[in-house]
PDB file of N, CA and C in Angstrom:
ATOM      1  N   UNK A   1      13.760 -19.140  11.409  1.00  0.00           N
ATOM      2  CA  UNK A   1      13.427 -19.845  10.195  1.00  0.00           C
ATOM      3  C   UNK A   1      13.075 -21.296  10.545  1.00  0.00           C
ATOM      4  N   UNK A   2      12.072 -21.475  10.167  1.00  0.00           N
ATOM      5  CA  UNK A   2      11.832 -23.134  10.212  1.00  0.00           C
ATOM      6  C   UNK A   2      12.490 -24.495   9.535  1.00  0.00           C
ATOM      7  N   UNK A   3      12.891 -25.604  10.044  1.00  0.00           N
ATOM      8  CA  UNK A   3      13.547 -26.231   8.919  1.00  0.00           C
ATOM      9  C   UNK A   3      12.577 -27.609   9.021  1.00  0.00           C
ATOM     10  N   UNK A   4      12.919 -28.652   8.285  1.00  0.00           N
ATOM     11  CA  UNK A   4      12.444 -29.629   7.911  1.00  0.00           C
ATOM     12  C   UNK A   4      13.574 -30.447   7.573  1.00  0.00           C
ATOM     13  N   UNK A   5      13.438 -31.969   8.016  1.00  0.00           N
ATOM     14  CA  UNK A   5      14.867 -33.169   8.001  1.00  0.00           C
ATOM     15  C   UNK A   5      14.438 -33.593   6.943  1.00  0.00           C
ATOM     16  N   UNK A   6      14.908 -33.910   6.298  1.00  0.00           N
ATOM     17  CA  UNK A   6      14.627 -34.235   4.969  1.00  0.00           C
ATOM     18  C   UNK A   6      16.155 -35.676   4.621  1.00  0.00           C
ATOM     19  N   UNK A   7      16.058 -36.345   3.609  1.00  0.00           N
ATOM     20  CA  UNK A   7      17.071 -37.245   3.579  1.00  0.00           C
ATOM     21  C   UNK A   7      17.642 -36.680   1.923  1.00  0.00           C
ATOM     22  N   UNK A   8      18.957 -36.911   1.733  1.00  0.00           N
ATOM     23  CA  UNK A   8      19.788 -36.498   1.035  1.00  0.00           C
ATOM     24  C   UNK A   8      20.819 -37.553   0.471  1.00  0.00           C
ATOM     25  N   UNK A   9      20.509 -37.723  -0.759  1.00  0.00           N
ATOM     26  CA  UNK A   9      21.819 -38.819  -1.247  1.00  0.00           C
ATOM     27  C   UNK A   9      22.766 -38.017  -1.734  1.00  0.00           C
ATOM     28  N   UNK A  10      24.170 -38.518  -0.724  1.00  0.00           N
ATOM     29  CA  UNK A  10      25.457 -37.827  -1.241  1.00  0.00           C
ATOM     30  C   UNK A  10      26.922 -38.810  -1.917  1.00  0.00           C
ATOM     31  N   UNK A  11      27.483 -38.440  -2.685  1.00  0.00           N
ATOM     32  CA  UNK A  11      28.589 -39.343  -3.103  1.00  0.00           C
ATOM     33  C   UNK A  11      29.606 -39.557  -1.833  1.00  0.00           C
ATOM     34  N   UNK A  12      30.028 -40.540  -1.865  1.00  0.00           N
ATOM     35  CA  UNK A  12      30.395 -41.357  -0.292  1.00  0.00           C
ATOM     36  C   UNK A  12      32.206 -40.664  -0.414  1.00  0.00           C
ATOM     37  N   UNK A  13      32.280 -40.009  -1.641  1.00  0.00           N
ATOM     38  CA  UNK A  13      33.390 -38.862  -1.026  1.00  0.00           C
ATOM     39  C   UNK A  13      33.218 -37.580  -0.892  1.00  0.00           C
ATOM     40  N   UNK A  14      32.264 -37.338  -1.263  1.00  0.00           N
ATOM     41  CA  UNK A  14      31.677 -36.019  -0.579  1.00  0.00           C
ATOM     42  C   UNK A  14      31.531 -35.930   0.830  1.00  0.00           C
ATOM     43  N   UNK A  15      30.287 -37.098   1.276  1.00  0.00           N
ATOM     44  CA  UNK A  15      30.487 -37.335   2.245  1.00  0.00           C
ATOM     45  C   UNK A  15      31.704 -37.050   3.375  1.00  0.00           C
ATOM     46  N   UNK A  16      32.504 -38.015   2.752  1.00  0.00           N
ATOM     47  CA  UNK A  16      33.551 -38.015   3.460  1.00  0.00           C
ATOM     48  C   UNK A  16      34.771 -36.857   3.856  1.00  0.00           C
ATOM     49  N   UNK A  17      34.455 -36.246   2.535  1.00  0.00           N
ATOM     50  CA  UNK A  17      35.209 -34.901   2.726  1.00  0.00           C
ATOM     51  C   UNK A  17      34.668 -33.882   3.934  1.00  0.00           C
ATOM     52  N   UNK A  18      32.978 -33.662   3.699  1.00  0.00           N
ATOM     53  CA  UNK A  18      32.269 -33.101   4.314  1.00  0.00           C
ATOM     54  C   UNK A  18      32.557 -33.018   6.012  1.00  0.00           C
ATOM     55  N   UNK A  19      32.393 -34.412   6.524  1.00  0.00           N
ATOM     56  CA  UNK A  19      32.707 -35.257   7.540  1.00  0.00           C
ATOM     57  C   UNK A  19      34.330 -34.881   8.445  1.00  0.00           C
ATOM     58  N   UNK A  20      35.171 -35.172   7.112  1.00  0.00           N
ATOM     59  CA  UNK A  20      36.671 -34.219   7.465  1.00  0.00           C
ATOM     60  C   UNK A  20      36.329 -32.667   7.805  1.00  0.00           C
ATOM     61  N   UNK A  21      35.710 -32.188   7.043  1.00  0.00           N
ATOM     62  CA  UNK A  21      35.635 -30.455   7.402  1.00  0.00           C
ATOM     63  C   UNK A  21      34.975 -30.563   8.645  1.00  0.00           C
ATOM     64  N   UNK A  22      33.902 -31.073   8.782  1.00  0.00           N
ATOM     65  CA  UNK A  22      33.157 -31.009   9.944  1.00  0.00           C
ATOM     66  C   UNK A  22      34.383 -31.631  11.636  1.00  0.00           C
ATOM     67  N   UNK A  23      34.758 -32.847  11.382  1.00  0.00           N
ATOM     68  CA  UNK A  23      35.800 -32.924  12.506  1.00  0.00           C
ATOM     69  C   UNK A  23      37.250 -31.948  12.879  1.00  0.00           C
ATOM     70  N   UNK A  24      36.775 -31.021  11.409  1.00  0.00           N
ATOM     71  CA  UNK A  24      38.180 -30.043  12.165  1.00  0.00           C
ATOM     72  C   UNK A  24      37.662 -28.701  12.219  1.00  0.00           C
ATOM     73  N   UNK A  25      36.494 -28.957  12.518  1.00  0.00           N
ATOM     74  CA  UNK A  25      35.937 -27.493  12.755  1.00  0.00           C
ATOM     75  C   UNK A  25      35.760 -26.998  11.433  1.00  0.00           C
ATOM     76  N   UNK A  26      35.949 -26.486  10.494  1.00  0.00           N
ATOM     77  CA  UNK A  26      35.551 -25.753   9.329  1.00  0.00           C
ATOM     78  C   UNK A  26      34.314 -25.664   8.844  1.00  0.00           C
ATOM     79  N   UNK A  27      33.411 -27.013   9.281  1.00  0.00           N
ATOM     80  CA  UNK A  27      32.047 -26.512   9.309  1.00  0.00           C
ATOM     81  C   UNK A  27      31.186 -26.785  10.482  1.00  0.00           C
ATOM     82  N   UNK A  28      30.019 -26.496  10.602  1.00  0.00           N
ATOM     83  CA  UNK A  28      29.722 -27.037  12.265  1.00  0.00           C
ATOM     84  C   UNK A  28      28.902 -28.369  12.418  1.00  0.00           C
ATOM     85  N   UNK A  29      28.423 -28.492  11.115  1.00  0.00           N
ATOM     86  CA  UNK A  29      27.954 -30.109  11.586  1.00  0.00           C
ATOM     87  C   UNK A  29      27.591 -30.489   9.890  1.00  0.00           C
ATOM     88  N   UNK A  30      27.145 -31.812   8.953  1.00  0.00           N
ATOM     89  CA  UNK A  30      26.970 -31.826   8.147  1.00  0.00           C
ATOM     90  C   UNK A  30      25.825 -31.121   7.794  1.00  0.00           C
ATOM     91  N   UNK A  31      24.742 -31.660   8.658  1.00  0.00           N
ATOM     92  CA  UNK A  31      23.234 -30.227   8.246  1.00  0.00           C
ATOM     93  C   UNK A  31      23.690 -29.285   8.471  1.00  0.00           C
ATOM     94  N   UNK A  32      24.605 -27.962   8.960  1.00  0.00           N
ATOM     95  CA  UNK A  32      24.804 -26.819   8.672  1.00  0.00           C
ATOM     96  C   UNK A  32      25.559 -26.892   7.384  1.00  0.00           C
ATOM     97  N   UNK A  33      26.550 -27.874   6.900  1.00  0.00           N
ATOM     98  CA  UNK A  33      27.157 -27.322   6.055  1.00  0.00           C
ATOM     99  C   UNK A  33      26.467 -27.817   4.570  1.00  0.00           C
ATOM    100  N   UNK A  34      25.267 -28.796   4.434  1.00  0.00           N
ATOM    101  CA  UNK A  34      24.550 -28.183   3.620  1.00  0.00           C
ATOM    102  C   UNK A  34      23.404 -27.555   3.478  1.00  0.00           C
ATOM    103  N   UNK A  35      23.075 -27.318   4.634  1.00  0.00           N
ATOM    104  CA  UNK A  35      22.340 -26.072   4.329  1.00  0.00           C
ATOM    105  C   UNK A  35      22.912 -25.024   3.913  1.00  0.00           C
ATOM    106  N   UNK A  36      23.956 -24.412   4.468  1.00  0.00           N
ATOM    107  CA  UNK A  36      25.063 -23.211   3.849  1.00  0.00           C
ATOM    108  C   UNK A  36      25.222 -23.818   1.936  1.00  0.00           C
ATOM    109  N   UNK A  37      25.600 -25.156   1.452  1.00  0.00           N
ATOM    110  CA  UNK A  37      25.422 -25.250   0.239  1.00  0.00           C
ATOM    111  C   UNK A  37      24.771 -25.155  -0.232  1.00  0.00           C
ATOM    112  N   UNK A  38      23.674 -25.602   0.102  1.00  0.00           N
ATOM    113  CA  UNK A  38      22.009 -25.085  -0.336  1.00  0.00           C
ATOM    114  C   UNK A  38      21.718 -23.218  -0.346  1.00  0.00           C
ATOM    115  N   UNK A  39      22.587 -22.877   0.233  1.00  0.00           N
ATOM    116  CA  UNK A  39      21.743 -21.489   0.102  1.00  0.00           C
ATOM    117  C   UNK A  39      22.670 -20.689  -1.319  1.00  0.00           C
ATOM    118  N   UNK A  40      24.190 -21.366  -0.754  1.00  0.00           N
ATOM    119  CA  UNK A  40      24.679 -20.661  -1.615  1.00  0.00           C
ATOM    120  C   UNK A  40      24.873 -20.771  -3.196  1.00  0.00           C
ATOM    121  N   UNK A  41      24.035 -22.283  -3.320  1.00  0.00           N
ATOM    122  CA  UNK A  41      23.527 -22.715  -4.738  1.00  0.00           C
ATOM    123  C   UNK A  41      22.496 -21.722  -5.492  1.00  0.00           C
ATOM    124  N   UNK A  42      21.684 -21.484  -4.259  1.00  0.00           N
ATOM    125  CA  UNK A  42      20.075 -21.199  -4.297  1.00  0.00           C
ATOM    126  C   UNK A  42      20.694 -19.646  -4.498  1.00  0.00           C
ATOM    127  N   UNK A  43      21.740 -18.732  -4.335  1.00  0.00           N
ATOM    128  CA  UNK A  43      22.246 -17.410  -4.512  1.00  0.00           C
ATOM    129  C   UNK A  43      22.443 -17.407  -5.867  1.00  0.00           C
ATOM    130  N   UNK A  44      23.108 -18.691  -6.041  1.00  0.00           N
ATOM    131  CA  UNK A  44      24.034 -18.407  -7.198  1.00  0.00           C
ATOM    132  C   UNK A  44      23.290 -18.395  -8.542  1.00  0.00           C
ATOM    133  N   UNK A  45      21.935 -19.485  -8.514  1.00  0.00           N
ATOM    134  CA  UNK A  45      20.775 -19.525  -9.582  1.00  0.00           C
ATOM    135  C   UNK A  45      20.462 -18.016  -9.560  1.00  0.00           C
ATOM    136  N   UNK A  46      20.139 -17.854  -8.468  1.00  0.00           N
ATOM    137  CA  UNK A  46      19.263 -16.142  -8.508  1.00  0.00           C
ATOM    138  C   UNK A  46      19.890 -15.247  -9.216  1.00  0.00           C
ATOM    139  N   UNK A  47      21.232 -15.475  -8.715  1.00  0.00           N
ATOM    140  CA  UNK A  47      22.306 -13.974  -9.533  1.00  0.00           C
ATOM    141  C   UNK A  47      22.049 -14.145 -11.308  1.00  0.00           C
ATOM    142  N   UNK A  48      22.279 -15.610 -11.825  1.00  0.00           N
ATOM    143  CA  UNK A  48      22.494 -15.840 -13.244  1.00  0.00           C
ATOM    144  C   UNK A  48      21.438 -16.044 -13.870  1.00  0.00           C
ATOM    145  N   UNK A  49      20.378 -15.495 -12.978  1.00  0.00           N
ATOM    146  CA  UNK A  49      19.125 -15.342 -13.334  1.00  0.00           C
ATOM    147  C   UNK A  49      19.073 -14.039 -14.043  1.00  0.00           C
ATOM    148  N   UNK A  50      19.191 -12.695 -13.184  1.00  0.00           N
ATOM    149  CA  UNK A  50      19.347 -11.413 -13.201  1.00  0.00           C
ATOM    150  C   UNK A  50      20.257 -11.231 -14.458  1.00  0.00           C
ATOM    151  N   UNK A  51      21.392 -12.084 -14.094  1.00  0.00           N
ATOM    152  CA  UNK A  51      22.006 -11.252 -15.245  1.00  0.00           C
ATOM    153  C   UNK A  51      22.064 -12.032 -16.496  1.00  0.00           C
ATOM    154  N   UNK A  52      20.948 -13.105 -16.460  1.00  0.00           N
ATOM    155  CA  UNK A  52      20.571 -13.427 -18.071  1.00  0.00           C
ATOM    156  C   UNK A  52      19.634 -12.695 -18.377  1.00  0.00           C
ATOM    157  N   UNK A  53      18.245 -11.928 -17.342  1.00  0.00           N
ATOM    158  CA  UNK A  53      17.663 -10.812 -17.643  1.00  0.00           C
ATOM    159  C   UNK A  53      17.629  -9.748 -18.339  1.00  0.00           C
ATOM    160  N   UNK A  54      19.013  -9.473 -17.624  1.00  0.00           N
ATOM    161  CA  UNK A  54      20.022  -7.951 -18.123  1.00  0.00           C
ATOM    162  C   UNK A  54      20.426  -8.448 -19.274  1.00  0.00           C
ATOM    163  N   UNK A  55      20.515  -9.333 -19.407  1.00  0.00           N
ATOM    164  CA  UNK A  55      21.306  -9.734 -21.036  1.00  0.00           C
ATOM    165  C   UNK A  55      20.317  -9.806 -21.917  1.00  0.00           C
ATOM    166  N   UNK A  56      19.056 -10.035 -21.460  1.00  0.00           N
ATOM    167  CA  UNK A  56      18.467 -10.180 -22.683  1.00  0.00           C
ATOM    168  C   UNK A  56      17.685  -8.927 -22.728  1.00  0.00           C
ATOM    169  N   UNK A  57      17.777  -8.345 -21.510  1.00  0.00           N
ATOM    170  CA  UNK A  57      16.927  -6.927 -21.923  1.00  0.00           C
ATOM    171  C   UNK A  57      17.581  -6.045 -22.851  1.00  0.00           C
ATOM    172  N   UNK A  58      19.646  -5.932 -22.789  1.00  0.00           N
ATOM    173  CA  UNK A  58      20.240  -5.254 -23.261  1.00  0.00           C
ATOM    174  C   UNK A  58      20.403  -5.715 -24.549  1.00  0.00           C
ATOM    175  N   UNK A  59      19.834  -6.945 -24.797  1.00  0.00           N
ATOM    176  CA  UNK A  59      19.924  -7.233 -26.655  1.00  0.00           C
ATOM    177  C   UNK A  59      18.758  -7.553 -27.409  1.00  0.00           C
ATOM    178  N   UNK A  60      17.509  -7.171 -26.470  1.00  0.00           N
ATOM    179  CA  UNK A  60      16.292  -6.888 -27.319  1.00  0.00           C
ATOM    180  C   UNK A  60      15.402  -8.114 -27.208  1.00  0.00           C
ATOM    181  N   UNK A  61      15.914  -8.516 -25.985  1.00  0.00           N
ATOM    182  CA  UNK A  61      14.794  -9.411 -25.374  1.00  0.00           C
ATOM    183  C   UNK A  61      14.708 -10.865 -25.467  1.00  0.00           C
ATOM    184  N   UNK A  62      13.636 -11.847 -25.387  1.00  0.00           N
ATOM    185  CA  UNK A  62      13.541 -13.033 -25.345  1.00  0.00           C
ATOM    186  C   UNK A  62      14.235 -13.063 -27.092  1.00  0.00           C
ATOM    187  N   UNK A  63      14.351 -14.810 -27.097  1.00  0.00           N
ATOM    188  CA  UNK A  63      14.557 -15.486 -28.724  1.00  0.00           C
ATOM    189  C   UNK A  63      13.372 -15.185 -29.476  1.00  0.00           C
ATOM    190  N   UNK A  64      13.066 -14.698 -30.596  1.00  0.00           N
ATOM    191  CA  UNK A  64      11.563 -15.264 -31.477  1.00  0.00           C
ATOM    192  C   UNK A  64      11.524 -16.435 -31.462  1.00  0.00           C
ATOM    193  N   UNK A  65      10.470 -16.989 -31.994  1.00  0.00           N
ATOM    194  CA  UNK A  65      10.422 -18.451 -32.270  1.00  0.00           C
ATOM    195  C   UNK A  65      11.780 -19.024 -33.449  1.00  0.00           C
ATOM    196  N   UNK A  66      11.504 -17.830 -34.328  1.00  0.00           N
ATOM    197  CA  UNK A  66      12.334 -17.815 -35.593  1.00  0.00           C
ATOM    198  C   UNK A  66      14.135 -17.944 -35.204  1.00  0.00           C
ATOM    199  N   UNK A  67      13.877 -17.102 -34.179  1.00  0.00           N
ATOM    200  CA  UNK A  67      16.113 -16.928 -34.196  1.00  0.00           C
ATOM    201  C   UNK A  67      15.919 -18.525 -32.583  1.00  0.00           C
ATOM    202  N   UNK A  68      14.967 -19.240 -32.275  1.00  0.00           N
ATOM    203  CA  UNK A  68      15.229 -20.262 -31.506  1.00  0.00           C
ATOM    204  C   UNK A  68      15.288 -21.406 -32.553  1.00  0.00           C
ATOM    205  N   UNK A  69      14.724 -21.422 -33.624  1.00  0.00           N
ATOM    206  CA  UNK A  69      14.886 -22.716 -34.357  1.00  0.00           C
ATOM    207  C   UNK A  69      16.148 -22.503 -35.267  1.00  0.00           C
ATOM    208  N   UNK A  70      16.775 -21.277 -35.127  1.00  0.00           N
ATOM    209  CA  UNK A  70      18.009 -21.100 -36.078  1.00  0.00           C
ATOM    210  C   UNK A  70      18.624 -21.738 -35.021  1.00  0.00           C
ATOM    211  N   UNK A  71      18.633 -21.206 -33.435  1.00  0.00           N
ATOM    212  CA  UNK A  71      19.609 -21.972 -32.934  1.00  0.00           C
ATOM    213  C   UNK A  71      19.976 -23.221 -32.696  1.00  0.00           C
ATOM    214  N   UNK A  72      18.601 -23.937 -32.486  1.00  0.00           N
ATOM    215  CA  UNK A  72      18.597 -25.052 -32.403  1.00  0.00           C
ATOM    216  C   UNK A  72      19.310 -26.093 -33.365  1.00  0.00           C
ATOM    217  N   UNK A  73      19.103 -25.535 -34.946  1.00  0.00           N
ATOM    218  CA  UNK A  73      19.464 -26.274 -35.719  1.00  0.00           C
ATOM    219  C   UNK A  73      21.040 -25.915 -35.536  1.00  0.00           C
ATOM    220  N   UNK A  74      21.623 -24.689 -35.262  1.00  0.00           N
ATOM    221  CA  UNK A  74      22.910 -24.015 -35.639  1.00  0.00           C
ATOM    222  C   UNK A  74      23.713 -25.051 -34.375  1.00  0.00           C
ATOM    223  N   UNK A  75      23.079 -25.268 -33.389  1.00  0.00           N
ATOM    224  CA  UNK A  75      23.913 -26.008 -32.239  1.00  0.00           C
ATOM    225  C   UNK A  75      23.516 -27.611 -32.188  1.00  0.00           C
ATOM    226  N   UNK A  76      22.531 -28.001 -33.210  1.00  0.00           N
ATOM    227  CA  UNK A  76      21.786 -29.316 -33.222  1.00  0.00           C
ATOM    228  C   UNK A  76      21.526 -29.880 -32.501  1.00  0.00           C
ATOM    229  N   UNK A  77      20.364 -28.885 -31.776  1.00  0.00           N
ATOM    230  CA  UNK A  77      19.529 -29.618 -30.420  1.00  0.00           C
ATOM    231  C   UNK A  77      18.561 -30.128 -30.806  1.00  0.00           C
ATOM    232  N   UNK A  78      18.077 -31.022 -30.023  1.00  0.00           N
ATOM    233  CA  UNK A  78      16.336 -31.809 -30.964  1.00  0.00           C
ATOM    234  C   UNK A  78      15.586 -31.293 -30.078  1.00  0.00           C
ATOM    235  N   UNK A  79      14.453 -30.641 -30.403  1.00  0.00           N
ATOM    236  CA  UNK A  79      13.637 -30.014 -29.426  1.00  0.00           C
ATOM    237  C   UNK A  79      12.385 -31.722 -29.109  1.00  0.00           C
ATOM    238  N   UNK A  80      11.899 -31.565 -28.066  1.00  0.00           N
ATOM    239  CA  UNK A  80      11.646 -32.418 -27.247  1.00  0.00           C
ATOM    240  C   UNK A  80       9.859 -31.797 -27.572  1.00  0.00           C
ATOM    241  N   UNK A  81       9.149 -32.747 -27.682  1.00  0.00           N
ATOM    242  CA  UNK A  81       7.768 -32.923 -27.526  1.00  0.00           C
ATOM    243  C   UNK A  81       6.774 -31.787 -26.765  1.00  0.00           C
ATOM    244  N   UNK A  82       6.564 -30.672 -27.118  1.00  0.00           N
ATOM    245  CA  UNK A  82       5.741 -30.049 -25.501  1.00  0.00           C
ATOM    246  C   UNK A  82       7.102 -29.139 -25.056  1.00  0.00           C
ATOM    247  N   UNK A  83       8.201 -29.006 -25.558  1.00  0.00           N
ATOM    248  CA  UNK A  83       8.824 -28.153 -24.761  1.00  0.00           C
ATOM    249  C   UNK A  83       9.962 -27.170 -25.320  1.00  0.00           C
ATOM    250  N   UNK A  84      10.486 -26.339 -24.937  1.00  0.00           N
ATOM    251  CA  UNK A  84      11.161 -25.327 -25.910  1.00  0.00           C
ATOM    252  C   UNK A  84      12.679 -26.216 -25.591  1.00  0.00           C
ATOM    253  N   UNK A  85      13.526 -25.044 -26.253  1.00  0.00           N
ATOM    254  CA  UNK A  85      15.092 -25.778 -26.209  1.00  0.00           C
ATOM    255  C   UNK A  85      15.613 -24.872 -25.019  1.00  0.00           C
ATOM    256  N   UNK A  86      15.153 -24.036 -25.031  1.00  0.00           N
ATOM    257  CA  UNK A  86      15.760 -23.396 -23.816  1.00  0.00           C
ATOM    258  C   UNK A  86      15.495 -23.546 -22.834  1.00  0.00           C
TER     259      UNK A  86
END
């Protein structure tokens, strides 16, 4: 797999935690251990992807326009210019 260095702003106790795992062995260096976070973020979107799929296949699909502006108002979201609420 190919990678690319890229720069990353992290909270300076993250960091630091990170840094601890990494000096006691638990991870193998900070670029492995986020890349391993990165993937397992990048899993975790995918899964709650699928199974908002499954959810909406098993209850009859996307919102209408009609049951999205009930929700919107029912949870009082302001829909935004150009873009849905969901």
């Amino acid at each position: 797999m190919a990678t690319k260095k890229v720069t990353v702003t992290l909270d300076a106790d993250q960091l630091d935690r990170i840094r601890t795992l990494v000096g006691s062995g638990a991870a193998p260096s900070i670029s492995g251990f986020v890349q391993h976070a990165a993937g397992v973020a990048l899993d975790d979107i995918a899964g709650w992807g699928a199974m908002l799929a499954d959810a909406l296949e098993a209850t009859g699909g996307e919102l209408s326009a009609e049951e999205r502006r009930w929700a919107d108002e029912t949870l009082g979201n302001r829909r935004r210019r150009g873009s849905s609420a969901a």
